[in-house]
PDB file of N, CA and C in Angstrom:
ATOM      1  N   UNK A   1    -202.218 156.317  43.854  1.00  0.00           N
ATOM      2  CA  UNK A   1    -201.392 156.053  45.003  1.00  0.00           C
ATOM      3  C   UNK A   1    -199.978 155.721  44.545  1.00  0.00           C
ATOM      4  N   UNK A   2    -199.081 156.139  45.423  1.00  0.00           N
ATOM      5  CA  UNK A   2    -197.732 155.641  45.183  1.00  0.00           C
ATOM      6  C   UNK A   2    -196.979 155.161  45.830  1.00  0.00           C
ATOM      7  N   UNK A   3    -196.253 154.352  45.446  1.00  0.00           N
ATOM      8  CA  UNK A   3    -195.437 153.448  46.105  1.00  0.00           C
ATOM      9  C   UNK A   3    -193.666 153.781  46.316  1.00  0.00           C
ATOM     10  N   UNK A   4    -193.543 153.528  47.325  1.00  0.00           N
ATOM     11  CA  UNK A   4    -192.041 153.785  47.282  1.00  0.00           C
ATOM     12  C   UNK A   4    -190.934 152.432  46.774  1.00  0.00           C
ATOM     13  N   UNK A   5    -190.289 153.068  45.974  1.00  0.00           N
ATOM     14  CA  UNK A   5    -189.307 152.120  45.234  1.00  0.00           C
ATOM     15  C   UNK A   5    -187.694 152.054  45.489  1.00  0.00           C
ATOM     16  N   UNK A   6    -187.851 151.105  47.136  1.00  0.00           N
ATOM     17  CA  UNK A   6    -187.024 151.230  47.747  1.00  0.00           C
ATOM     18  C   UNK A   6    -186.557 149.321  47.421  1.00  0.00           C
ATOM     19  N   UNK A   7    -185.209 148.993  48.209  1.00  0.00           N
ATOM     20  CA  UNK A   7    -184.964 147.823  48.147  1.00  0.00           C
ATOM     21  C   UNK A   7    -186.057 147.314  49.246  1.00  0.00           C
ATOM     22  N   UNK A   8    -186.080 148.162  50.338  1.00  0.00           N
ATOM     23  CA  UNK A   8    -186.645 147.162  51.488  1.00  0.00           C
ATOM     24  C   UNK A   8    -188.122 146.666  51.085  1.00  0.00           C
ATOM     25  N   UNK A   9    -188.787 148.011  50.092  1.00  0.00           N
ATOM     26  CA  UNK A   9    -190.158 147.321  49.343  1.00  0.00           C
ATOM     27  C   UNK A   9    -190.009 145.927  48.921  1.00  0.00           C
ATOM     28  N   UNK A  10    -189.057 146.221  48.014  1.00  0.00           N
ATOM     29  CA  UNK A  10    -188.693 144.644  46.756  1.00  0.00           C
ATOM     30  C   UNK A  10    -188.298 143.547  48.024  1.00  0.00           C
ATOM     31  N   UNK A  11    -188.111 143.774  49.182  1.00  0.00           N
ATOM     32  CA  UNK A  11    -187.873 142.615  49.761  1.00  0.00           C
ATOM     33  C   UNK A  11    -189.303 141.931  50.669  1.00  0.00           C
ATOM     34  N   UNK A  12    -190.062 143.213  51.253  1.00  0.00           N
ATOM     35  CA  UNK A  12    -191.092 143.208  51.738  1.00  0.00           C
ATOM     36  C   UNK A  12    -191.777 142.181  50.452  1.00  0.00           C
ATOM     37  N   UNK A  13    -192.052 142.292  49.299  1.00  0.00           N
ATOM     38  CA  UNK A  13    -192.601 141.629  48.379  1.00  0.00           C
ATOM     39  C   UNK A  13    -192.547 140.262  48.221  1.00  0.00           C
ATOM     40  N   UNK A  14    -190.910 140.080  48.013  1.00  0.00           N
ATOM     41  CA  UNK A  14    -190.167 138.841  48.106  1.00  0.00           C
ATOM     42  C   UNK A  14    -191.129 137.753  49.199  1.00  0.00           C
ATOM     43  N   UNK A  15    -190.885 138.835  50.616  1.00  0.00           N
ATOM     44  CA  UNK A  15    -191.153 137.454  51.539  1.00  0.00           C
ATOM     45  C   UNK A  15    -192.496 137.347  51.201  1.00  0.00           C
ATOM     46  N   UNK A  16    -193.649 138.095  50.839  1.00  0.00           N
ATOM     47  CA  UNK A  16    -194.982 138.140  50.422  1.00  0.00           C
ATOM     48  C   UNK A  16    -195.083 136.746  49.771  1.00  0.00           C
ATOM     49  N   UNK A  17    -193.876 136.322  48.575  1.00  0.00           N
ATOM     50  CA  UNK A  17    -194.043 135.359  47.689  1.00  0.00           C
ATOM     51  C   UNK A  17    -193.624 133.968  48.597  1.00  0.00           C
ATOM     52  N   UNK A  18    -192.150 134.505  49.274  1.00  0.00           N
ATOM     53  CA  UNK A  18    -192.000 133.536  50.322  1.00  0.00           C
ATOM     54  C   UNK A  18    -192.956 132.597  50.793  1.00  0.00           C
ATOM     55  N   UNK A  19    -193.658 133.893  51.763  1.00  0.00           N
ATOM     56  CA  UNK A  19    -195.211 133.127  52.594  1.00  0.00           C
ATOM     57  C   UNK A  19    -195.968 131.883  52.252  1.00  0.00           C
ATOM     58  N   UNK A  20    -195.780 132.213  50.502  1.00  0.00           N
ATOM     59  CA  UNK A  20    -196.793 131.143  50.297  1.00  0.00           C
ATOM     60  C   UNK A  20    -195.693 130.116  49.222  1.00  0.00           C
ATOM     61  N   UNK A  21    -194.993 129.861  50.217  1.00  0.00           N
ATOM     62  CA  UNK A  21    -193.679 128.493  50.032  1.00  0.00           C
ATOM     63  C   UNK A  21    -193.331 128.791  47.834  1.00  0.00           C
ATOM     64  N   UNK A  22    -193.366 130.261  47.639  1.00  0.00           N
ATOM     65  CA  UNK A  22    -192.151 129.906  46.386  1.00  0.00           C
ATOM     66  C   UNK A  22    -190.868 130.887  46.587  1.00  0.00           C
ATOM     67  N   UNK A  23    -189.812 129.843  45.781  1.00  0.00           N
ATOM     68  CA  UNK A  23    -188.635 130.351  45.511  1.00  0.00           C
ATOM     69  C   UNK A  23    -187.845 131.302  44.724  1.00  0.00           C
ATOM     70  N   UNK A  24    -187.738 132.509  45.081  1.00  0.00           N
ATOM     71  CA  UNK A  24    -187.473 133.803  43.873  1.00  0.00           C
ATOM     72  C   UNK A  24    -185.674 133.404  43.795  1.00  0.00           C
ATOM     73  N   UNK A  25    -185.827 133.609  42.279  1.00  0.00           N
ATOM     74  CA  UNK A  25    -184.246 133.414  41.678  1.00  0.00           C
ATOM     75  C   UNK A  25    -184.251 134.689  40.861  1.00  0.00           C
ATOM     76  N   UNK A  26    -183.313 135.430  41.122  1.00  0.00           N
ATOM     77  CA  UNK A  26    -183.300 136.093  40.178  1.00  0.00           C
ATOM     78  C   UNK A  26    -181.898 136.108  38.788  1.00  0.00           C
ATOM     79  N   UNK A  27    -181.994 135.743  37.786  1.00  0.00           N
ATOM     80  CA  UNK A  27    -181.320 135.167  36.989  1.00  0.00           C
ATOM     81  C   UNK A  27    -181.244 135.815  35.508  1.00  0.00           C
ATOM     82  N   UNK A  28    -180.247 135.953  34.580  1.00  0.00           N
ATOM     83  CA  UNK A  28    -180.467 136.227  33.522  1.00  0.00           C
ATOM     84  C   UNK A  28    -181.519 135.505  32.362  1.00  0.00           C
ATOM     85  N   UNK A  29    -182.173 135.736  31.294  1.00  0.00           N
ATOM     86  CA  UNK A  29    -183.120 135.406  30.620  1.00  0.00           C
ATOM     87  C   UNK A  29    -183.942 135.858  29.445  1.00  0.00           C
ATOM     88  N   UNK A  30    -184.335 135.529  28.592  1.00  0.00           N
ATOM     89  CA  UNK A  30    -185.295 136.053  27.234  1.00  0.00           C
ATOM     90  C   UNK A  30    -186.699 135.960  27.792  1.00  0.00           C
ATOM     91  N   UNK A  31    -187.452 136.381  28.922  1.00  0.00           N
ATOM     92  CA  UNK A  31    -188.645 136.410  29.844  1.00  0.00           C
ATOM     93  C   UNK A  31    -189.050 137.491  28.674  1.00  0.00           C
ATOM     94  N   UNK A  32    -190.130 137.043  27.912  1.00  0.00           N
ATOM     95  CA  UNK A  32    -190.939 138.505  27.105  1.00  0.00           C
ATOM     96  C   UNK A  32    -191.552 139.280  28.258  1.00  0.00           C
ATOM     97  N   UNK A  33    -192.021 138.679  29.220  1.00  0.00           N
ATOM     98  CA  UNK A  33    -192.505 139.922  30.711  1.00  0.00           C
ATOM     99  C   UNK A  33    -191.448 140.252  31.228  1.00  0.00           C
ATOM    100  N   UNK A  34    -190.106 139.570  31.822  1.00  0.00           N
ATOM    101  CA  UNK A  34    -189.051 139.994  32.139  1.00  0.00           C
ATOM    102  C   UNK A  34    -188.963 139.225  33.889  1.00  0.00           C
ATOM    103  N   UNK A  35    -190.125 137.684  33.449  1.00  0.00           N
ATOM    104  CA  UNK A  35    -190.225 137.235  34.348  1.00  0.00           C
ATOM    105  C   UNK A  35    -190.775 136.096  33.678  1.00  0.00           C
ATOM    106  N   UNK A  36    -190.295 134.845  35.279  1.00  0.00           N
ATOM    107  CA  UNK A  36    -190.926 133.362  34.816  1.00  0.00           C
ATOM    108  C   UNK A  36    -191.419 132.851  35.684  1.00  0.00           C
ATOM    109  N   UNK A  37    -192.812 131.886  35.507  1.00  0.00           N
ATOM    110  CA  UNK A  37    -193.412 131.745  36.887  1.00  0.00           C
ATOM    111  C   UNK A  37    -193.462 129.943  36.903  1.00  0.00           C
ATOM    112  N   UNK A  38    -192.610 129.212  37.286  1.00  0.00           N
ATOM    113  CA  UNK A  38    -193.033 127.703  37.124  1.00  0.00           C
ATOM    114  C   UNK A  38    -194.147 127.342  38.343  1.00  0.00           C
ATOM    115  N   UNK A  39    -195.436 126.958  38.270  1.00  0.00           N
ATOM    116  CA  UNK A  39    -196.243 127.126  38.853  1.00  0.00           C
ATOM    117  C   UNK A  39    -196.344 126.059  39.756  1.00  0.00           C
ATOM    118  N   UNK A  40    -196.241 124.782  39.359  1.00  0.00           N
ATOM    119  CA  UNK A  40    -195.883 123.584  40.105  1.00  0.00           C
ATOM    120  C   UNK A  40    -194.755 123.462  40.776  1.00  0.00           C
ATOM    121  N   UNK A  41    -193.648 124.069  40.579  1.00  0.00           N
ATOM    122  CA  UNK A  41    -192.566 123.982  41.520  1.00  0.00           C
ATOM    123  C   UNK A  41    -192.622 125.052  42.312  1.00  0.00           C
ATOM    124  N   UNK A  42    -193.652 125.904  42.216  1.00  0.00           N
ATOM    125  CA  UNK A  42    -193.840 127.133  42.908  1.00  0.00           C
ATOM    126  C   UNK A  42    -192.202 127.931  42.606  1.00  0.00           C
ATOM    127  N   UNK A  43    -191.434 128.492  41.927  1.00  0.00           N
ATOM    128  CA  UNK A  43    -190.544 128.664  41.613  1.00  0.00           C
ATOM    129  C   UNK A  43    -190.740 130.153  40.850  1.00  0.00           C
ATOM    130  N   UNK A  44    -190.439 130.919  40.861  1.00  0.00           N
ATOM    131  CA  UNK A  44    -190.527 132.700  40.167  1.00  0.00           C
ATOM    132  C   UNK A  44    -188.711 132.762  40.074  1.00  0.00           C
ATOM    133  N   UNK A  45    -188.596 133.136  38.223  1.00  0.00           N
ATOM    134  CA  UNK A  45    -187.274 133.741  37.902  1.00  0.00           C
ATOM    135  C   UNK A  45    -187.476 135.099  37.933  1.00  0.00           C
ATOM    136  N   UNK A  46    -186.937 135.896  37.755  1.00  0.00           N
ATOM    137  CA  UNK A  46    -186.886 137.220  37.456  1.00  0.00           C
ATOM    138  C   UNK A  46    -185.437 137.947  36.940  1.00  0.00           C
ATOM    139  N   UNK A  47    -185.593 138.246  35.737  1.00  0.00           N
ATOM    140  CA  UNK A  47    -184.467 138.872  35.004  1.00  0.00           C
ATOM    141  C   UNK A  47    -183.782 139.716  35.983  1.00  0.00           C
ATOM    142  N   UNK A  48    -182.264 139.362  36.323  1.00  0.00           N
ATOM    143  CA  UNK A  48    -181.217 139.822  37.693  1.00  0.00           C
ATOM    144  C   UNK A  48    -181.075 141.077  36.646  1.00  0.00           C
ATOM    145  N   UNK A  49    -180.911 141.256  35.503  1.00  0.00           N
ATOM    146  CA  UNK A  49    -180.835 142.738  35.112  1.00  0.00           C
ATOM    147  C   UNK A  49    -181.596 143.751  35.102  1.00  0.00           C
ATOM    148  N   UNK A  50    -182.965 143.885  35.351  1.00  0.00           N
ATOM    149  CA  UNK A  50    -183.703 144.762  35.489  1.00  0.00           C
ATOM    150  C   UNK A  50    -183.322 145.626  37.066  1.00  0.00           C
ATOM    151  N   UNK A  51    -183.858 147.114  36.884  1.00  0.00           N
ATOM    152  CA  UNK A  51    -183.775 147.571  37.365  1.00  0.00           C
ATOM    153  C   UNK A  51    -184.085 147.540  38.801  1.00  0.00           C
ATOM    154  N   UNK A  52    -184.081 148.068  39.932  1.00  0.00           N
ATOM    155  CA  UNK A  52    -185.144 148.074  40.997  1.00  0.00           C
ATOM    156  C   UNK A  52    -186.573 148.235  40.515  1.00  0.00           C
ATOM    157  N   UNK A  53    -186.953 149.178  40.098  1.00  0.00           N
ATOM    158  CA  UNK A  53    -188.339 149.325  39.680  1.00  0.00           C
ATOM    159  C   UNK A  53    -188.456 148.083  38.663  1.00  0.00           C
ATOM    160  N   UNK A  54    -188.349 147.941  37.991  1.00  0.00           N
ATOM    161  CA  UNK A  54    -188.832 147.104  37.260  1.00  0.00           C
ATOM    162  C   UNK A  54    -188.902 145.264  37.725  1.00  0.00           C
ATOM    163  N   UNK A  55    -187.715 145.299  38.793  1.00  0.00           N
ATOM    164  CA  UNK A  55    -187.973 144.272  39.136  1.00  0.00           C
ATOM    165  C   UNK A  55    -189.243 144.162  40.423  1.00  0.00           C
ATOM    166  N   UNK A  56    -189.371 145.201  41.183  1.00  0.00           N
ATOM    167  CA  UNK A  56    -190.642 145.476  42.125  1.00  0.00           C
ATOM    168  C   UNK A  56    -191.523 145.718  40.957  1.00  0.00           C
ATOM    169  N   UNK A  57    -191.723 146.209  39.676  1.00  0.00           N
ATOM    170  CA  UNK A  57    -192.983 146.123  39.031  1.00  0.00           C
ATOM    171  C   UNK A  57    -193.239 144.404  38.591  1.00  0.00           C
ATOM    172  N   UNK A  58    -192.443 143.632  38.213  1.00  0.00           N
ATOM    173  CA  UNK A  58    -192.558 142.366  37.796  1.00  0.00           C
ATOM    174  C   UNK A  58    -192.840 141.194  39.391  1.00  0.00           C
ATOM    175  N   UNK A  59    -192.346 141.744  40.598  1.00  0.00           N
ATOM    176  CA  UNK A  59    -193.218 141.194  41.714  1.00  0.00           C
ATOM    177  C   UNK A  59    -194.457 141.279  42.024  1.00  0.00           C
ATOM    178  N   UNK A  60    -194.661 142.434  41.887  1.00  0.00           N
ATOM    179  CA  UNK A  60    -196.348 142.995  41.784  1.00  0.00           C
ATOM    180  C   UNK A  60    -197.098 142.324  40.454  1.00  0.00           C
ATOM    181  N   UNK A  61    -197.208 142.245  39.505  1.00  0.00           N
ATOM    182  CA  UNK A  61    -197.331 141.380  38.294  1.00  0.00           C
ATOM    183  C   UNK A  61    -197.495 140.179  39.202  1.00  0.00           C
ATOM    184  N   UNK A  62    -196.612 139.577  39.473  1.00  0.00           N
ATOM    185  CA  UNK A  62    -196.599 137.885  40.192  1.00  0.00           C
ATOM    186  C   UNK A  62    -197.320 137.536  40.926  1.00  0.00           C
ATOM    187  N   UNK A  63    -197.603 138.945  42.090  1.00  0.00           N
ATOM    188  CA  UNK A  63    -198.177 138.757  42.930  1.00  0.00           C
ATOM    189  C   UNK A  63    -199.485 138.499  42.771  1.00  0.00           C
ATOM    190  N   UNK A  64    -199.888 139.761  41.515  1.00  0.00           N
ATOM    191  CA  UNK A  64    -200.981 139.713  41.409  1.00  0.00           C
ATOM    192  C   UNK A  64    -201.780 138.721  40.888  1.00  0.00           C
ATOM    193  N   UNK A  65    -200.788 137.513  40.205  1.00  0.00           N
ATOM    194  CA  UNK A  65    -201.377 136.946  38.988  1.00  0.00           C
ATOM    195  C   UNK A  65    -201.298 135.311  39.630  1.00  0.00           C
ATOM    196  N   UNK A  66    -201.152 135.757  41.097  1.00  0.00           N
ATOM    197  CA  UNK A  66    -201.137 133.539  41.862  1.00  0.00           C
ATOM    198  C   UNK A  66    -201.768 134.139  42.848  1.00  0.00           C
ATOM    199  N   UNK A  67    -202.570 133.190  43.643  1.00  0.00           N
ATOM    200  CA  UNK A  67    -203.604 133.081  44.759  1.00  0.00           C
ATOM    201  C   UNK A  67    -202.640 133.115  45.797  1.00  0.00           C
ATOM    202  N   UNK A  68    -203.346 133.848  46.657  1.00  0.00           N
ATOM    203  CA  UNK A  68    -202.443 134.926  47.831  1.00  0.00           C
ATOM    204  C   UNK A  68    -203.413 133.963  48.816  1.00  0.00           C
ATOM    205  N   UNK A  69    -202.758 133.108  49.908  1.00  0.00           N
ATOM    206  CA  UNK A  69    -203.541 132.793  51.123  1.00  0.00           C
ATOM    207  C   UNK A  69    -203.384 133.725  52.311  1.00  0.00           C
ATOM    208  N   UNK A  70    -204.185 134.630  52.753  1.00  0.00           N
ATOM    209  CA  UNK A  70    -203.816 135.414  53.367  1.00  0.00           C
ATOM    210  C   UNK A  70    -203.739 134.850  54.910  1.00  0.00           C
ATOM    211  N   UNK A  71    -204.446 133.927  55.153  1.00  0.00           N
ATOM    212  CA  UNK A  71    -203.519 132.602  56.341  1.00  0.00           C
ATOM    213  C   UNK A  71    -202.020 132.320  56.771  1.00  0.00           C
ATOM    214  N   UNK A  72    -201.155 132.518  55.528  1.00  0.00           N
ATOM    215  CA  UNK A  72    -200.254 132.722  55.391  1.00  0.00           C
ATOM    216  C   UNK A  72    -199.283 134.120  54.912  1.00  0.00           C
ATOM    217  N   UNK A  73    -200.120 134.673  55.437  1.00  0.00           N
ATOM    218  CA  UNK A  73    -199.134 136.271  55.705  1.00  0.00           C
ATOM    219  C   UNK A  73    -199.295 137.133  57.214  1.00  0.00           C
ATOM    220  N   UNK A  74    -198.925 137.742  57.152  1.00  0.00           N
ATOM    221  CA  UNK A  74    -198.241 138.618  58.236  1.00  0.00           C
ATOM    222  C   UNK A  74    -199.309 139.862  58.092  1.00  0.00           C
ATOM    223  N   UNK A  75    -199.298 140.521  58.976  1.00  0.00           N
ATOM    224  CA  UNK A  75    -200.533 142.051  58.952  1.00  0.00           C
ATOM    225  C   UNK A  75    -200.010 142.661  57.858  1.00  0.00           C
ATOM    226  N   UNK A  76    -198.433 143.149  58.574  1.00  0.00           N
ATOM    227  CA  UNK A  76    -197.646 144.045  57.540  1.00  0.00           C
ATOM    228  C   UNK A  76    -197.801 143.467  55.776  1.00  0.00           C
ATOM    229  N   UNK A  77    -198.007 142.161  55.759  1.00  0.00           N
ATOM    230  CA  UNK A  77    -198.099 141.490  54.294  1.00  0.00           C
ATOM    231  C   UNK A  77    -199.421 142.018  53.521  1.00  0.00           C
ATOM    232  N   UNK A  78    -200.243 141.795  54.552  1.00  0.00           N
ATOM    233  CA  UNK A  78    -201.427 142.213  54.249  1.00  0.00           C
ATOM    234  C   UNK A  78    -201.684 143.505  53.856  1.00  0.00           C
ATOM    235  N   UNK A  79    -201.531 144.353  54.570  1.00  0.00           N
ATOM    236  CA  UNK A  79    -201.033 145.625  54.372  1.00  0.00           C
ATOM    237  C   UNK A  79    -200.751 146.030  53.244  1.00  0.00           C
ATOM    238  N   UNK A  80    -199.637 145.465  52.603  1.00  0.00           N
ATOM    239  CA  UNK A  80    -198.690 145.924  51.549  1.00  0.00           C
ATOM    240  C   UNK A  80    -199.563 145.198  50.416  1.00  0.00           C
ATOM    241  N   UNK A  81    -200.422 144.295  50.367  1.00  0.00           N
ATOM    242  CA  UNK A  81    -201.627 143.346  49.276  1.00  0.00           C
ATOM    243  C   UNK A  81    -202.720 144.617  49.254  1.00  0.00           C
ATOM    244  N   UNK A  82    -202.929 144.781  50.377  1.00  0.00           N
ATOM    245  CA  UNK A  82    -204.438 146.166  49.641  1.00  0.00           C
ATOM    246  C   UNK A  82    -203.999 147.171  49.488  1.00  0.00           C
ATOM    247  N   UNK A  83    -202.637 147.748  48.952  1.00  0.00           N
ATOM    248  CA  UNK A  83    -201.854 148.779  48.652  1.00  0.00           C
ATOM    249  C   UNK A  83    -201.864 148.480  46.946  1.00  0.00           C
ATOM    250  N   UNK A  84    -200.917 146.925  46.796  1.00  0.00           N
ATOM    251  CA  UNK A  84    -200.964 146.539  45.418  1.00  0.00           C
ATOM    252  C   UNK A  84    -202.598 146.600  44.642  1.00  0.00           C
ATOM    253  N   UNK A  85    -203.513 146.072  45.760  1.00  0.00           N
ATOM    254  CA  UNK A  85    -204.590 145.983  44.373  1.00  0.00           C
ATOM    255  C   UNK A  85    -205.345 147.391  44.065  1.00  0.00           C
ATOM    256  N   UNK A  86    -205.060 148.343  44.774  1.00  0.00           N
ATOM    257  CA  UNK A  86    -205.208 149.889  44.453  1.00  0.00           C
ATOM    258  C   UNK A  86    -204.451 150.103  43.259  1.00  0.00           C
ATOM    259  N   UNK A  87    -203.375 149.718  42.692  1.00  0.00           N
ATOM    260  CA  UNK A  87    -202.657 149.953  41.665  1.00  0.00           C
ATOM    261  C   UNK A  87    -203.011 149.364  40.317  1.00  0.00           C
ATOM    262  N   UNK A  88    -203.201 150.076  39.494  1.00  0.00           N
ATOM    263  CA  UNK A  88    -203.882 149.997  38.324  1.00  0.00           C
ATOM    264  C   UNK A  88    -202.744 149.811  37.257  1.00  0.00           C
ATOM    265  N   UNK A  89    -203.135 148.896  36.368  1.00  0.00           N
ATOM    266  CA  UNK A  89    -202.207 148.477  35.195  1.00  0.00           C
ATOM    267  C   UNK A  89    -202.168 149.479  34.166  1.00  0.00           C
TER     268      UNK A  89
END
């Protein structure tokens, strides 16, 4: 399956992380993933230099890798979650 690698995706994502109260910064950094996840402050960096794709591949990564309350999303959120876990690493 494929995904379109648009901004409005990478934002659709964003609020995904939103939903469940963390704060995306996106910032310069030495991230060996090209991403940082402070888990207690609920807080996600993400290297401001990466590309579009790469920064929608490092949301998906995030997404995939913290507990998603789906209580706290939207259909359309939902939606766009059983799209990601079709996608294979």
């Amino acid at each position: 399956m494929s995904l379109k690698i648009t901004k409005i995706f990478q934002l659709k994502l964003e609020n995904i992380l939103e939903s469940q109260e963390y704060k995306i910064r996106f910032e310069k950094g030495n991230f060996k993933s090209g991403y940082c996840i402070i888990k207690d402050k609920k807080v996600v960096i993400i290297n401001k230099y990466f590309s579009l794709e790469g920064k929608i591949n490092a949301l998906i990564e995030i997404i995939k890798s913290i507990k998603i309350s789906k209580k706290l999303c939207t259909k359309n959120d939902i939606i766009i979650l059983k799209k990601i876990d079709t996608i294979e690493n």
